[in-house]
Protein backbone atom coordinates (compact mmCIF):
# COMPACT_ATOMS: atom_id res chain seq x y z
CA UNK A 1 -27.51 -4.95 5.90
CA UNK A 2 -28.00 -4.71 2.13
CA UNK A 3 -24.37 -3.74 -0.10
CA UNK A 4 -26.37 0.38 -0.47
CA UNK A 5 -26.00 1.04 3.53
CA UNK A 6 -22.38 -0.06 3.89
CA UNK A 7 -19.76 2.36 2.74
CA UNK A 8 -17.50 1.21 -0.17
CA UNK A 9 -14.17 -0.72 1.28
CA UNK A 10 -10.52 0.79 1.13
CA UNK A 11 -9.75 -0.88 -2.30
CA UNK A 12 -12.86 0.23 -3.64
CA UNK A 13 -12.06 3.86 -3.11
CA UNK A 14 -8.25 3.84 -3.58
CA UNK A 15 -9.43 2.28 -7.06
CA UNK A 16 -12.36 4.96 -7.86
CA UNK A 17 -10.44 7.91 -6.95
CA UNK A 18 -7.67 6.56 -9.19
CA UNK A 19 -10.22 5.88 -12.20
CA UNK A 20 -11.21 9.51 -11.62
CA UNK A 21 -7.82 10.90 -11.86
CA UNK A 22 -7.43 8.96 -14.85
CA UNK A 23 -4.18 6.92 -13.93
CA UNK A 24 -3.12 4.08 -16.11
CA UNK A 25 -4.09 0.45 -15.30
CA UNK A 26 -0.74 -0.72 -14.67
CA UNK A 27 -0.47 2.04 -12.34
CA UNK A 28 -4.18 1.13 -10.78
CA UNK A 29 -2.59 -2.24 -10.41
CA UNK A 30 1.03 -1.52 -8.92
CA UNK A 31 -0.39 1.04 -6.18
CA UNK A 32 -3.30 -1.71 -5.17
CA UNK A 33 -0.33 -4.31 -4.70
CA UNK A 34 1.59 -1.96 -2.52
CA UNK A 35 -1.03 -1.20 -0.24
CA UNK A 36 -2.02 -4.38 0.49
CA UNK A 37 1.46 -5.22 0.47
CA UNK A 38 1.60 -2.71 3.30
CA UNK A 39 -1.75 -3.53 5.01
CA UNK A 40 -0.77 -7.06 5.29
CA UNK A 41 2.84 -5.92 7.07
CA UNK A 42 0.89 -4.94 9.78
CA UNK A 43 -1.23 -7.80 10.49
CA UNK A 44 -4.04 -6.57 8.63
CA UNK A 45 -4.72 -3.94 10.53
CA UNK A 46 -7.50 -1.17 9.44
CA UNK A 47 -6.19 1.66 7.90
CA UNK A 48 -7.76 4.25 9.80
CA UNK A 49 -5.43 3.21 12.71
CA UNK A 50 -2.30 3.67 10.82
CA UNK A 51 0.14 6.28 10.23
CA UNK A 52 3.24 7.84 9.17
CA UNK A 53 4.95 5.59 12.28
CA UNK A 54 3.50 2.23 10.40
CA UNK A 55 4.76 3.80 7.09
CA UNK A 56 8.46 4.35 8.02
CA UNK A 57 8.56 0.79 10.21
CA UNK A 58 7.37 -0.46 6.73
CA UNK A 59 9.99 1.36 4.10
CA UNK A 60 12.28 0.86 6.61
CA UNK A 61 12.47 -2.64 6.72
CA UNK A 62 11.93 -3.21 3.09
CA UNK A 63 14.87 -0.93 2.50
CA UNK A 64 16.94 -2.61 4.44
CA UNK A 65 15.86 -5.92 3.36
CA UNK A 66 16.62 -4.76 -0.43
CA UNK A 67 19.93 -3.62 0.83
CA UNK A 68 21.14 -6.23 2.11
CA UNK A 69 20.77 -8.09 -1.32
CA UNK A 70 22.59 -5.71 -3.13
CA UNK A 71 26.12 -6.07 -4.06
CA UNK A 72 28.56 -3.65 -1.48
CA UNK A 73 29.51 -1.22 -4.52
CA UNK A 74 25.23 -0.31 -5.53
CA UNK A 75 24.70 0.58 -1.99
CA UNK A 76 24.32 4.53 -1.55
């Protein structure tokens, strides 16, 4: 299979469609984190088989997890 046939990989298009949309670099570079931040949370599972369940396991735990380092009188 030559690199034509295959169909560009998640990254790939999260990072063109960004580039067409004209966000900053920074920004390029903070979303791309976060996703694979997130892909990797789920044992690096394909994307097409997640969904808003995977997404509120994920922000739930990191919220709590941030939470729980924050000093009693910051938590709201």
């Amino acid at each position: 299979m030559d690199m034509h046939s295959r169909s560009p990989k998640l990254m790939d298009r999260v990072k063109a469609t960004m580039r067409v949309k004209r966000y900053s670099p920074r920004t390029e570079q903070t979303d791309c984190y976060w996703i694979r931040f997130f892909i990797r949370f789920h044992g690096v599972r394909h994307s097409v088989s997640m969904g808003e369940p995977q997404v509120h396991a994920f922000w739930s735990t990191w919220r709590s997890s941030v939470m729980s380092q924050r000093s009693p009188i910051t938590r709201h």
